[in-house]
C-alpha atoms as a PDB file:
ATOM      1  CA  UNK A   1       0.000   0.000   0.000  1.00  0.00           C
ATOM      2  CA  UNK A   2       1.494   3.864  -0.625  1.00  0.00           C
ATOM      3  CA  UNK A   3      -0.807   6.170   0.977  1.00  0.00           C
ATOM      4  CA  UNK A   4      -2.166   5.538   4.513  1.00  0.00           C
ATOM      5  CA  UNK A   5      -4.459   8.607   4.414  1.00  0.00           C
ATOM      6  CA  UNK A   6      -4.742  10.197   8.154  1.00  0.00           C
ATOM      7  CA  UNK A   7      -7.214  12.443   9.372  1.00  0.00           C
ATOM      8  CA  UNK A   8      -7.391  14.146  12.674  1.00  0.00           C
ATOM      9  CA  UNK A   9     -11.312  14.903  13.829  1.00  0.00           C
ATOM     10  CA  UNK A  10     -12.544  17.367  16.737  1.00  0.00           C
ATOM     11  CA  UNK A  11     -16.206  18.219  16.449  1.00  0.00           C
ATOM     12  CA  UNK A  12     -16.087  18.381  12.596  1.00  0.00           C
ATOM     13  CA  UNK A  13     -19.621  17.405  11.715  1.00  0.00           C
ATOM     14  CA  UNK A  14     -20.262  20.317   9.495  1.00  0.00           C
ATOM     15  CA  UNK A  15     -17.091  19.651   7.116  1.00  0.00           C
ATOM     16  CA  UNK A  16     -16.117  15.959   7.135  1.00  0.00           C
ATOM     17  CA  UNK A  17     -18.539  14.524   4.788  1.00  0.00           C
ATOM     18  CA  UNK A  18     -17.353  16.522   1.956  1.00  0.00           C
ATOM     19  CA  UNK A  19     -13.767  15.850   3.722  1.00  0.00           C
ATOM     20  CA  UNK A  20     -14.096  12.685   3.314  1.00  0.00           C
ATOM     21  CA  UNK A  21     -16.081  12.447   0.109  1.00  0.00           C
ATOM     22  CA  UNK A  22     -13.130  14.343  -2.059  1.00  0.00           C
ATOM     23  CA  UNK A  23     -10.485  11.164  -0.544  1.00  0.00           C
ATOM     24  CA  UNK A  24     -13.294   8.728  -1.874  1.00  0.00           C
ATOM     25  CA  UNK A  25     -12.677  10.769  -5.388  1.00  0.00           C
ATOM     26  CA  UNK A  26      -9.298   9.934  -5.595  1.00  0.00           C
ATOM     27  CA  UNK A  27      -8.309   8.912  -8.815  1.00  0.00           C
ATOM     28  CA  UNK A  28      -5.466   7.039  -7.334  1.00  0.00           C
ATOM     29  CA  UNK A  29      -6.265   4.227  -5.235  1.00  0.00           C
ATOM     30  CA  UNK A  30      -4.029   2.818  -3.358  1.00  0.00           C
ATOM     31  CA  UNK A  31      -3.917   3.902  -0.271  1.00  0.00           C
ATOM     32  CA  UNK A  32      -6.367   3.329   3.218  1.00  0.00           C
ATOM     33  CA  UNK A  33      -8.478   6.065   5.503  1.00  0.00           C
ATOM     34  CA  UNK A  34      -7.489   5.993   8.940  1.00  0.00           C
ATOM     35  CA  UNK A  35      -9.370   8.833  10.832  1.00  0.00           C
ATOM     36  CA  UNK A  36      -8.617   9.954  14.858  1.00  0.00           C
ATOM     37  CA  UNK A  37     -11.624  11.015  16.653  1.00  0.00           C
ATOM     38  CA  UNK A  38     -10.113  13.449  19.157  1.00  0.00           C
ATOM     39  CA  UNK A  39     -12.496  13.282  21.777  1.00  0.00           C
ATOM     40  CA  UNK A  40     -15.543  14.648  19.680  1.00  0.00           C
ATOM     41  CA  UNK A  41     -18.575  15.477  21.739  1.00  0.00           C
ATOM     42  CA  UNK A  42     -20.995  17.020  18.474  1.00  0.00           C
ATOM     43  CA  UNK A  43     -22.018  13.747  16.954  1.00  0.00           C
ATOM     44  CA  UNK A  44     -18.555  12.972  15.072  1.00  0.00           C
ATOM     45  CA  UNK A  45     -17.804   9.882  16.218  1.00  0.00           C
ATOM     46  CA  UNK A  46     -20.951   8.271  15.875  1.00  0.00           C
ATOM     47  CA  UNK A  47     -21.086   9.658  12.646  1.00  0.00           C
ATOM     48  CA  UNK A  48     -17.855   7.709  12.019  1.00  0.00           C
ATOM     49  CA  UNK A  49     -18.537   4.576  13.295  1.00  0.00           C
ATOM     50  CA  UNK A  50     -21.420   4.481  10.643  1.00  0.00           C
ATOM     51  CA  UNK A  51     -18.768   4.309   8.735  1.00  0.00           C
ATOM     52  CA  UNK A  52     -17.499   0.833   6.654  1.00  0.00           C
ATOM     53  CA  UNK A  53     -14.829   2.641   4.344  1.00  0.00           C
ATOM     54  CA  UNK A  54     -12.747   4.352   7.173  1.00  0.00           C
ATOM     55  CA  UNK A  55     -10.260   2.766   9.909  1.00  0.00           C
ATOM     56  CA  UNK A  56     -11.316   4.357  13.017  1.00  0.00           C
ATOM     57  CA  UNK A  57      -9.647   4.993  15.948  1.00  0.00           C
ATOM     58  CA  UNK A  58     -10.545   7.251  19.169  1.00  0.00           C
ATOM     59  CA  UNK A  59      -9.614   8.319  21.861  1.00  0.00           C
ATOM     60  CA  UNK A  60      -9.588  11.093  24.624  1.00  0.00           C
ATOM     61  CA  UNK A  61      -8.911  14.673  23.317  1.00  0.00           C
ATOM     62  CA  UNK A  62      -5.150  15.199  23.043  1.00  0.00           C
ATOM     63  CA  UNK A  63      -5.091  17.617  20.083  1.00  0.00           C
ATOM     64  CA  UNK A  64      -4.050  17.388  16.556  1.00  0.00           C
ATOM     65  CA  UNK A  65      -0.745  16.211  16.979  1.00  0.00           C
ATOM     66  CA  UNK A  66      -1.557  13.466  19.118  1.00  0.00           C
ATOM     67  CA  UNK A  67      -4.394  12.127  17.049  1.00  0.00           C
ATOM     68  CA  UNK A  68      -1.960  12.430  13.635  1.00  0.00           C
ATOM     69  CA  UNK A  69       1.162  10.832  15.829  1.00  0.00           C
ATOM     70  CA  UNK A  70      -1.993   7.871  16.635  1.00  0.00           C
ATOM     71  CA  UNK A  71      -3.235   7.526  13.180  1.00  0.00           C
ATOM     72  CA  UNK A  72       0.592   6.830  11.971  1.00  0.00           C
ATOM     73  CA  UNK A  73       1.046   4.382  14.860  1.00  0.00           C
ATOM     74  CA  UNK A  74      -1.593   1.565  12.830  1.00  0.00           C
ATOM     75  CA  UNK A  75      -0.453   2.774   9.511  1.00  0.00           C
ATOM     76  CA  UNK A  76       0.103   0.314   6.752  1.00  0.00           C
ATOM     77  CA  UNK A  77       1.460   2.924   4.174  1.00  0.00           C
ATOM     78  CA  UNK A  78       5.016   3.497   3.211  1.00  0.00           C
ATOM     79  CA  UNK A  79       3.560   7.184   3.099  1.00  0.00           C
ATOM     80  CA  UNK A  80       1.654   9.109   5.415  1.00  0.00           C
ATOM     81  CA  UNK A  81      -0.663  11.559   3.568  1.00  0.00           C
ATOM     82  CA  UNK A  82      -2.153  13.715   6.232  1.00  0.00           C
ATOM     83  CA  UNK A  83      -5.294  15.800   5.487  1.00  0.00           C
ATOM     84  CA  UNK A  84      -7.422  18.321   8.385  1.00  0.00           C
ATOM     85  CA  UNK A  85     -10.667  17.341   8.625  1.00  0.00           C
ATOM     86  CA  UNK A  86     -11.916  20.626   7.087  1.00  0.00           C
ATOM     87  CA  UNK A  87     -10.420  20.872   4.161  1.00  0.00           C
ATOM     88  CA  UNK A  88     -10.647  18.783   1.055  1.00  0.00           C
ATOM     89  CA  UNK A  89      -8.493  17.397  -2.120  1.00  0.00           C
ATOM     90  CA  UNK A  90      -8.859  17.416  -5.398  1.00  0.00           C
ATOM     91  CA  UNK A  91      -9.359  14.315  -7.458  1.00  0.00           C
ATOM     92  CA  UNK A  92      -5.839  14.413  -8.845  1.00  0.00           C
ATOM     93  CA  UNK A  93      -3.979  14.886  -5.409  1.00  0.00           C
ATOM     94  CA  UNK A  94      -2.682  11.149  -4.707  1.00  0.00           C
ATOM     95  CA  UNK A  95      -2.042  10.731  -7.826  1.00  0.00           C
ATOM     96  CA  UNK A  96       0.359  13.910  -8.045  1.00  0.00           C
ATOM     97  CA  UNK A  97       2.139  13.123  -4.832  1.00  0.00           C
ATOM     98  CA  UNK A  98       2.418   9.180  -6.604  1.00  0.00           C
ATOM     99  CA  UNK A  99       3.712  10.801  -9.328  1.00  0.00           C
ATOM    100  CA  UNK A 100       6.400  12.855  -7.462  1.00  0.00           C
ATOM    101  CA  UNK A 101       7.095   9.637  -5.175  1.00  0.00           C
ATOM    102  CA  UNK A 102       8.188   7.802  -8.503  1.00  0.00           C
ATOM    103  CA  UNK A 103      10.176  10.445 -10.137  1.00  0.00           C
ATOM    104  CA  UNK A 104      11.837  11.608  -7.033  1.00  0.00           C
ATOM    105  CA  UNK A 105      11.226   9.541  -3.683  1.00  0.00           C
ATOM    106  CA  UNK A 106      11.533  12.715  -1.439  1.00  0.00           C
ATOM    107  CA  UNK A 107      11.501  11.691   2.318  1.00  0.00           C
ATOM    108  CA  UNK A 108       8.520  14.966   2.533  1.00  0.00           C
ATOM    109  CA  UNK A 109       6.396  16.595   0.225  1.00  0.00           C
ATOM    110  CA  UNK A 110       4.623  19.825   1.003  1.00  0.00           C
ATOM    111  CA  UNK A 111       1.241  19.792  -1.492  1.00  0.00           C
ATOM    112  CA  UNK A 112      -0.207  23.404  -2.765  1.00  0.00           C
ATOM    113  CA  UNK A 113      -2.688  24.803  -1.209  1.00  0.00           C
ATOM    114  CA  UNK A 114      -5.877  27.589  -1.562  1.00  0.00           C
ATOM    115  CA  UNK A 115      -8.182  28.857   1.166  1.00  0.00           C
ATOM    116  CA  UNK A 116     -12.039  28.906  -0.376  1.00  0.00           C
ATOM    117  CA  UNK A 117     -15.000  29.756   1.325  1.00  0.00           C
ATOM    118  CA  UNK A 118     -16.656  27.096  -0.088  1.00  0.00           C
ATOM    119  CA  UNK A 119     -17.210  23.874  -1.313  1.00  0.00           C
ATOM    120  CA  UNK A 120     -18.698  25.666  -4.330  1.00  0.00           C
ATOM    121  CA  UNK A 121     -15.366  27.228  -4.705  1.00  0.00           C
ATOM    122  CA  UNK A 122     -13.224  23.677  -4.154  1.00  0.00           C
ATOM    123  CA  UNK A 123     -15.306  22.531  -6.964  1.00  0.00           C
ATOM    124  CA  UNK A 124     -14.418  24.861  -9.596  1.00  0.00           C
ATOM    125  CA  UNK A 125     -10.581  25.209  -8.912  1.00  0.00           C
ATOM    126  CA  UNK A 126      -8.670  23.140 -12.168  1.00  0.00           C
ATOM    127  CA  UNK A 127      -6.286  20.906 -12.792  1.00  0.00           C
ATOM    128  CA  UNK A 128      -2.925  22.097 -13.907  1.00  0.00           C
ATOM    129  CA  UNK A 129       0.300  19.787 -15.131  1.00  0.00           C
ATOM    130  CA  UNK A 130       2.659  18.894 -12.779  1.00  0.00           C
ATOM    131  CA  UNK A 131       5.254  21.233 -11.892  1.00  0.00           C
ATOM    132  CA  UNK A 132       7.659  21.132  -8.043  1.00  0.00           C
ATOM    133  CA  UNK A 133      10.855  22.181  -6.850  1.00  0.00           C
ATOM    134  CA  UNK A 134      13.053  19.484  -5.684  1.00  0.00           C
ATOM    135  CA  UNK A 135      15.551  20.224  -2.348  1.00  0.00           C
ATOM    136  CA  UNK A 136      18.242  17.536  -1.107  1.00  0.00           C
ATOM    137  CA  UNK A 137      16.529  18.366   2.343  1.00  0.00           C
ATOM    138  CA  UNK A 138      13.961  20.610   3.644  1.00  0.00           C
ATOM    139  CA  UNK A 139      16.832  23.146   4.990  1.00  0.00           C
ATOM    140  CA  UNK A 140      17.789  23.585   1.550  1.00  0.00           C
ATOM    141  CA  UNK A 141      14.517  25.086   0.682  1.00  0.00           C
ATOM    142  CA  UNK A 142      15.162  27.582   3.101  1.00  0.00           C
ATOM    143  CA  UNK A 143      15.470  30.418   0.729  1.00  0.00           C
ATOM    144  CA  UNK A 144      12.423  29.959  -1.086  1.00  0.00           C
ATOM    145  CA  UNK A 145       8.933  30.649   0.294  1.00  0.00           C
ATOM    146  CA  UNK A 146       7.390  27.247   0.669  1.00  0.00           C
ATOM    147  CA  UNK A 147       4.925  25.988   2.997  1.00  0.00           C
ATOM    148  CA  UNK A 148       4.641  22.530   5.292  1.00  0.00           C
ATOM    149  CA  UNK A 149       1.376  23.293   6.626  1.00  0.00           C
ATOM    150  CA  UNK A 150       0.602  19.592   8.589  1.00  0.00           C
ATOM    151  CA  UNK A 151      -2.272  19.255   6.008  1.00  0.00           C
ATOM    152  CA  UNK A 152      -0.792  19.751   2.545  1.00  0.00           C
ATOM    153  CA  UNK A 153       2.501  16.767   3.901  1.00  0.00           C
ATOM    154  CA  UNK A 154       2.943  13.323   2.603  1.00  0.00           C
ATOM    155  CA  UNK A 155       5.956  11.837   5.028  1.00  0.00           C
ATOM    156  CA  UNK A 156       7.776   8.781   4.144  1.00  0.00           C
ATOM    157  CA  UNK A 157       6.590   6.697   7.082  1.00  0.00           C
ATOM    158  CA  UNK A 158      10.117   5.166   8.445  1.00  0.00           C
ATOM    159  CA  UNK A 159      11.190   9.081   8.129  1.00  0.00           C
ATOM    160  CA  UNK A 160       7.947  10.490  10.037  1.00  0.00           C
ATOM    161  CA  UNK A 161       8.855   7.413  12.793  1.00  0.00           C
ATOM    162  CA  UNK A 162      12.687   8.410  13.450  1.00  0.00           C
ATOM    163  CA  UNK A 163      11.883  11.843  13.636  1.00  0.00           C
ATOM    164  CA  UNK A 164       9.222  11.215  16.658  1.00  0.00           C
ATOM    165  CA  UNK A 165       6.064  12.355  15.056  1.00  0.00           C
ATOM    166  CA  UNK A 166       4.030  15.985  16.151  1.00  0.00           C
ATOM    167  CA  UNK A 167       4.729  17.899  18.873  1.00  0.00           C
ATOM    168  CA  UNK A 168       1.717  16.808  21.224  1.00  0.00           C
ATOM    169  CA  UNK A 169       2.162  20.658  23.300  1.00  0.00           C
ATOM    170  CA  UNK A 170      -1.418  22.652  23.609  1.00  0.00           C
ATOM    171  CA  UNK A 171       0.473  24.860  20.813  1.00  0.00           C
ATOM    172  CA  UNK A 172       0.328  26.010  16.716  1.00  0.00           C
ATOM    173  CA  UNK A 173       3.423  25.431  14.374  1.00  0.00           C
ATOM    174  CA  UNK A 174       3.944  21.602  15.386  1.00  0.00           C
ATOM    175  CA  UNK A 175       3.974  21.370  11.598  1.00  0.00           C
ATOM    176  CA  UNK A 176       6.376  23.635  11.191  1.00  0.00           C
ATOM    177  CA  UNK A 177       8.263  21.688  14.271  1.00  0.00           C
ATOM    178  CA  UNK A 178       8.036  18.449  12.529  1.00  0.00           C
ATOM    179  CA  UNK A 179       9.503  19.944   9.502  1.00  0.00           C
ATOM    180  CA  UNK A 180      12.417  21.344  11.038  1.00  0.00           C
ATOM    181  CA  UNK A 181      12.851  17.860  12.582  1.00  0.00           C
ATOM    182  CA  UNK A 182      12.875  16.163   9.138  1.00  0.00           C
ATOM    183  CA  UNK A 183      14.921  18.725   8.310  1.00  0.00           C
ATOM    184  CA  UNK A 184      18.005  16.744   6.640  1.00  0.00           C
ATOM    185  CA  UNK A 185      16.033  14.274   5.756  1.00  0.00           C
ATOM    186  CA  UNK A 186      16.978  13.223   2.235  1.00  0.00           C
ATOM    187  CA  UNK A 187      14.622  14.626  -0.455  1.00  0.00           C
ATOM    188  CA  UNK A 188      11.963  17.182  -0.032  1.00  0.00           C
ATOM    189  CA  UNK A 189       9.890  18.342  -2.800  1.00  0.00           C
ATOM    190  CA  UNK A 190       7.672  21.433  -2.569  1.00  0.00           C
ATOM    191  CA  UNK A 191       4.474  21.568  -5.273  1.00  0.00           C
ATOM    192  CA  UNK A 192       3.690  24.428  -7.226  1.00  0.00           C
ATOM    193  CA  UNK A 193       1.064  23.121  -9.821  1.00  0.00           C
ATOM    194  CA  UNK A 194      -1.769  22.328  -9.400  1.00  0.00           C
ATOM    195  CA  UNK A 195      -3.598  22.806  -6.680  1.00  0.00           C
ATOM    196  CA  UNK A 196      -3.479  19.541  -4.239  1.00  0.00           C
ATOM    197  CA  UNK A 197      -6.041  21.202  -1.176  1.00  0.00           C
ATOM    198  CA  UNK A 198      -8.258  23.465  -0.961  1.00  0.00           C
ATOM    199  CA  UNK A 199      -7.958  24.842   2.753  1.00  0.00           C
ATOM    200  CA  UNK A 200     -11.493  26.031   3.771  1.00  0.00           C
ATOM    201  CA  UNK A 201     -11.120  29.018   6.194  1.00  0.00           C
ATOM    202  CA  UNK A 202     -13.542  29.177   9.388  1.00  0.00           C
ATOM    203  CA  UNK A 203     -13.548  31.079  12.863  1.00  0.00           C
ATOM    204  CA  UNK A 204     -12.371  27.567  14.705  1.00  0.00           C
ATOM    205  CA  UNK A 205      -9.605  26.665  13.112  1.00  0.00           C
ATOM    206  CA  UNK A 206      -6.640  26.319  15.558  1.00  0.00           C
ATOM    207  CA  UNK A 207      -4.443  28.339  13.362  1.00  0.00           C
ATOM    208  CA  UNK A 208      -6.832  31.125  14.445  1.00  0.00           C
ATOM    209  CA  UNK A 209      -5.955  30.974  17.867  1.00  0.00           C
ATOM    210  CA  UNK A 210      -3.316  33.793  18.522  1.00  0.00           C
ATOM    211  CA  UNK A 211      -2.654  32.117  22.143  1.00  0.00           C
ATOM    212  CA  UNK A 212      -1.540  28.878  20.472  1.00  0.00           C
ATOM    213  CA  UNK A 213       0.350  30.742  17.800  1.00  0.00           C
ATOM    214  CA  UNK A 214       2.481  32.498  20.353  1.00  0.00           C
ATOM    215  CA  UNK A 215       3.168  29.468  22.028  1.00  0.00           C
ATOM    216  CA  UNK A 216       4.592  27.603  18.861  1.00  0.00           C
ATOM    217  CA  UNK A 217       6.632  30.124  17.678  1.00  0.00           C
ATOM    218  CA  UNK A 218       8.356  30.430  20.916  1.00  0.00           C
ATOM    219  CA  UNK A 219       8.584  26.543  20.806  1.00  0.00           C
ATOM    220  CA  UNK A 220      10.512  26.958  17.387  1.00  0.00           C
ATOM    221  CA  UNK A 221      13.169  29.358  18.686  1.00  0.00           C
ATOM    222  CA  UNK A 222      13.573  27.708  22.288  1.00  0.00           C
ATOM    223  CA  UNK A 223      13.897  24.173  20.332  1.00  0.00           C
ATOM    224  CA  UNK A 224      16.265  25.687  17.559  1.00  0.00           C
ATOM    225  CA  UNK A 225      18.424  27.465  20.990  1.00  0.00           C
ATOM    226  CA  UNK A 226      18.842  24.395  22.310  1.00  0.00           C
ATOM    227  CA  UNK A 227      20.058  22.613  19.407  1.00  0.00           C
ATOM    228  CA  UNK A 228      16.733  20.273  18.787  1.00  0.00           C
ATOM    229  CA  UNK A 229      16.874  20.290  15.067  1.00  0.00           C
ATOM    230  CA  UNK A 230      19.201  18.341  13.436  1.00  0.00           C
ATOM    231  CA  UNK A 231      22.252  19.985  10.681  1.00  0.00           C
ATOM    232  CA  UNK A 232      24.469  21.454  13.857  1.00  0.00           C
ATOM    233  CA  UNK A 233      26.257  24.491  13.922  1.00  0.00           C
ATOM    234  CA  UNK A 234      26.911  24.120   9.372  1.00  0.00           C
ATOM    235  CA  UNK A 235      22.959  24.698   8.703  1.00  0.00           C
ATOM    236  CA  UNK A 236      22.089  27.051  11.503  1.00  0.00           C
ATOM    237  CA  UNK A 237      21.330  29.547   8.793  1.00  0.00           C
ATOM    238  CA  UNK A 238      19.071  27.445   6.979  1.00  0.00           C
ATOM    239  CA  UNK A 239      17.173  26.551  10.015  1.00  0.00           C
ATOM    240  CA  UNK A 240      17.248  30.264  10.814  1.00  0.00           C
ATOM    241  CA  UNK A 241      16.117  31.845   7.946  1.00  0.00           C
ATOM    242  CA  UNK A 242      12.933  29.149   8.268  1.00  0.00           C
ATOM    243  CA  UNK A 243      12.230  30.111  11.806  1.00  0.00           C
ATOM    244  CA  UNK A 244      11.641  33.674  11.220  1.00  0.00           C
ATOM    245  CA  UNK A 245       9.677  33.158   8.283  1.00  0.00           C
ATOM    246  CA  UNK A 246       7.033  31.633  10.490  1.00  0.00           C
ATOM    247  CA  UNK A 247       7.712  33.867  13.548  1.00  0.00           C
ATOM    248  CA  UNK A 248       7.524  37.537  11.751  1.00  0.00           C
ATOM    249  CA  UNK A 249       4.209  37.113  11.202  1.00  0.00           C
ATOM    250  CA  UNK A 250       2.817  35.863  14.797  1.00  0.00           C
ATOM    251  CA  UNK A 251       4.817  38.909  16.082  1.00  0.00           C
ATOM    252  CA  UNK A 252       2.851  41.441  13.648  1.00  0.00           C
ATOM    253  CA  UNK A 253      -0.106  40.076  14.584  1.00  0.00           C
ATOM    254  CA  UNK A 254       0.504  40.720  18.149  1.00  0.00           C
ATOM    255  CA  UNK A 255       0.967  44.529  17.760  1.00  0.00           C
ATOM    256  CA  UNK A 256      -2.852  44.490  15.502  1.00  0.00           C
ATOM    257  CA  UNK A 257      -4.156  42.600  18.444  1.00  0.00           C
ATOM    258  CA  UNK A 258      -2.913  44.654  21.446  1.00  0.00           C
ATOM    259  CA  UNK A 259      -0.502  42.008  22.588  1.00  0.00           C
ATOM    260  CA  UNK A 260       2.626  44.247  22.184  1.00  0.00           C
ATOM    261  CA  UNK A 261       4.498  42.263  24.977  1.00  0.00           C
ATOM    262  CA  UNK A 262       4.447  39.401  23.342  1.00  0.00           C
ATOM    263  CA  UNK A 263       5.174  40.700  20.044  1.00  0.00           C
ATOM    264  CA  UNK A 264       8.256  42.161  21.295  1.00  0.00           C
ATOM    265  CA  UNK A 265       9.614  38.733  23.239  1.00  0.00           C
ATOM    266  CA  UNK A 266       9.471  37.174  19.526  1.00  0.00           C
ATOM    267  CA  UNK A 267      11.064  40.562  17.929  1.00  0.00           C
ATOM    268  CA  UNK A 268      13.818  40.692  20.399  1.00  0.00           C
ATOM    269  CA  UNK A 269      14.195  36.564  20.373  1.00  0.00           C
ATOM    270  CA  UNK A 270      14.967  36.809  16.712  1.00  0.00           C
ATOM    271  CA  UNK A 271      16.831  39.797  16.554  1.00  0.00           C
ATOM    272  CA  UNK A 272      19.915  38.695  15.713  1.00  0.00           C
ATOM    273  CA  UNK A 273      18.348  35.931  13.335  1.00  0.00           C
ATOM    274  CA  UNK A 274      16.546  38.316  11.554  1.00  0.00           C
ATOM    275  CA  UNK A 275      19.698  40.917  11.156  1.00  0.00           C
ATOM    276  CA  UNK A 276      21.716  37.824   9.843  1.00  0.00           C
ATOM    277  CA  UNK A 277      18.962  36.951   6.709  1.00  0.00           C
ATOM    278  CA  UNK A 278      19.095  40.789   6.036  1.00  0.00           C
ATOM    279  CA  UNK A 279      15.151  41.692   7.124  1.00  0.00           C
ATOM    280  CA  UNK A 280      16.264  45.031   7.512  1.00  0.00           C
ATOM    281  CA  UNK A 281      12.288  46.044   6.522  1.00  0.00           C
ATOM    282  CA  UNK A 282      11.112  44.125   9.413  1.00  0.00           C
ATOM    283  CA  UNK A 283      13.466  45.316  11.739  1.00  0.00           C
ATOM    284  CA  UNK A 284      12.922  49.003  11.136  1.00  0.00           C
ATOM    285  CA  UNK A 285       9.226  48.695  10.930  1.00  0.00           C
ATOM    286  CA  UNK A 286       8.519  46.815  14.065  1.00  0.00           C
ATOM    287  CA  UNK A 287       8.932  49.512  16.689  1.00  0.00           C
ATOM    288  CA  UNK A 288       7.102  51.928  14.518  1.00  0.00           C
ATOM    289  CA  UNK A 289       4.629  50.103  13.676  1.00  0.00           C
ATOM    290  CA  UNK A 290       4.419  49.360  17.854  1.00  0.00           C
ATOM    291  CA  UNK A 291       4.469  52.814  18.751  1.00  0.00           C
ATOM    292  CA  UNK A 292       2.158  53.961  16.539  1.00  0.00           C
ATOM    293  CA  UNK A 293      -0.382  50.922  17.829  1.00  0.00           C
ATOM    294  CA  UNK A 294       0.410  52.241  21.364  1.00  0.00           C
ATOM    295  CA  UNK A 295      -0.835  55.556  20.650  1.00  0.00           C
ATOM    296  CA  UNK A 296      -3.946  54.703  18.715  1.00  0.00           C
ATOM    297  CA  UNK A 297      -5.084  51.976  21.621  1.00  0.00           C
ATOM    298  CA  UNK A 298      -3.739  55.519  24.152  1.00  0.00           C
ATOM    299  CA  UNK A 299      -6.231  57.361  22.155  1.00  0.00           C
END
């Protein structure tokens, strides 16, 4: 079998039909449906155990990365293609990351994604021919602006099981974790045509937490100061330049949301990261830009 297809589920009744009807549209077949229940209390499970085309397995709420790290554990793929319980594929997107396992055999590959407000909107995005950048190893990508969001990966499973599996902290970015962990793993190939997800955006998302998303980006730089990724003191750089990429953003959003203190723990954190990559932009902009927010909320 290639694909063992895992889904995490927490109170998802509105989106995992269609979820789950766009993996039944695969063109490609080869591959199983393993979906976590996380502790659902709206109807999900029972839902799921209605179920005769899924592998189901539940247990207590743990969040996402514990229900992903339990859906690899009874894996029979050599690949682990993971998909969020709100978002759906497109018919073609096995058969692209097939396609890309044959030509290239890449340890990770990071599928392309669109937010849509709709399955409406899903349904009319097209299919476009094949086109990715290959990297020896994630770190090598670190230069170009590609994403590892934990629903657009395929992992090679004996690479997703030496590298531990998700972060299981009550925190965003263990994606981004994982990734850093894999990080000289050999082959990594990032898609830029066509369109493998369509990433439906909602108000309970747990990217939309800010909370969370402070706590994993100060996961990523505590992690990276003590030396948790792998690469040593040769690809610090790399790992560097990746890092901030994720963090800039979290710390922009605090100033908009009136959490300046914690905006300026992650500017100050990854001063000298940022200063090394040459964000000269960023680092001029982010005291301004928190001043000014300081006097409007003064105001």
């Amino acid at each position: 079998m290639l694909f063992s297809v895992i889904i995490p589920a927490f109170n998802r009744m509105p989106f995992l039909p269609s979820t789950l009807a766009s993996v039944r549209a695969q063109r490609f077949t080869d591959f199983e449906t393993i979906i976590v229940d996380d502790g659902s209390t709206d109807g999900t499970r029972e839902y799921l155990r209605t179920l005769d085309h899924i592998r189901l397995v539940e247990q207590p709420r743990g969040g996402p990365g514990a229900a992903r790290n339990a859906g690899a554990v009874v894996a029979r793929g050599d690949h682990l293609a993971f998909l969020d319980s709100d978002d759906v594929w497109l018919p073609w997107t096995l058969s692209v990351m097939a396609q890309v396992i044959a030509e290239r055999g890449p340890a990770m590959i990071a599928g392309r994604y669109v937010d849509v407000a709709s399955d409406a909107a899903a349904a009319g995005i097209g299919e476009q021919s094949l086109e990715y950048q290959y990297f020896d190893d994630y770190l090598r990508s670190s230069r170009h602006p590609v994403s590892t969001g934990a629903g657009t990966l395929v992992i090679a499973r004996h690479a997703f099981a030496n590298s531990g599996g998700f972060a299981t902290r009550p925190a965003n970015m263990e994606d981004h974790d994982l990734a850093l962990r894999l990080g000289t793993a050999p082959g990594f190939v990032s898609i830029s045509n066509p369109v493998t997800i369509a990433w439906r955006r909602h108000g309970a998302t747990e990217t939309a937490d800010l909370s969370k998303s402070i706590a994993g980006a100060n996961v990523l730089v505590s992690a990276e100061r003590s030396g948790a990724y792998p690469g040593g003191a040769a690809r610090a750089d790399e790992r560097r330049r990746i890092i901030t990429r994720h963090v800039r953003p979290i710390a922009m959003e605090c100033l908009r949301m009136g959490r300046r203190r914690d905006g300026h723990r992650l500017y100050r954190s990854t001063f000298g990261w940022n200063a090394g990559a040459g964000h000269w932009a960023y680092l001029a902009a982010f005291p301004v830009l928190s001043a000014w927010s300081s006097v409007r909320r003064a105001a």
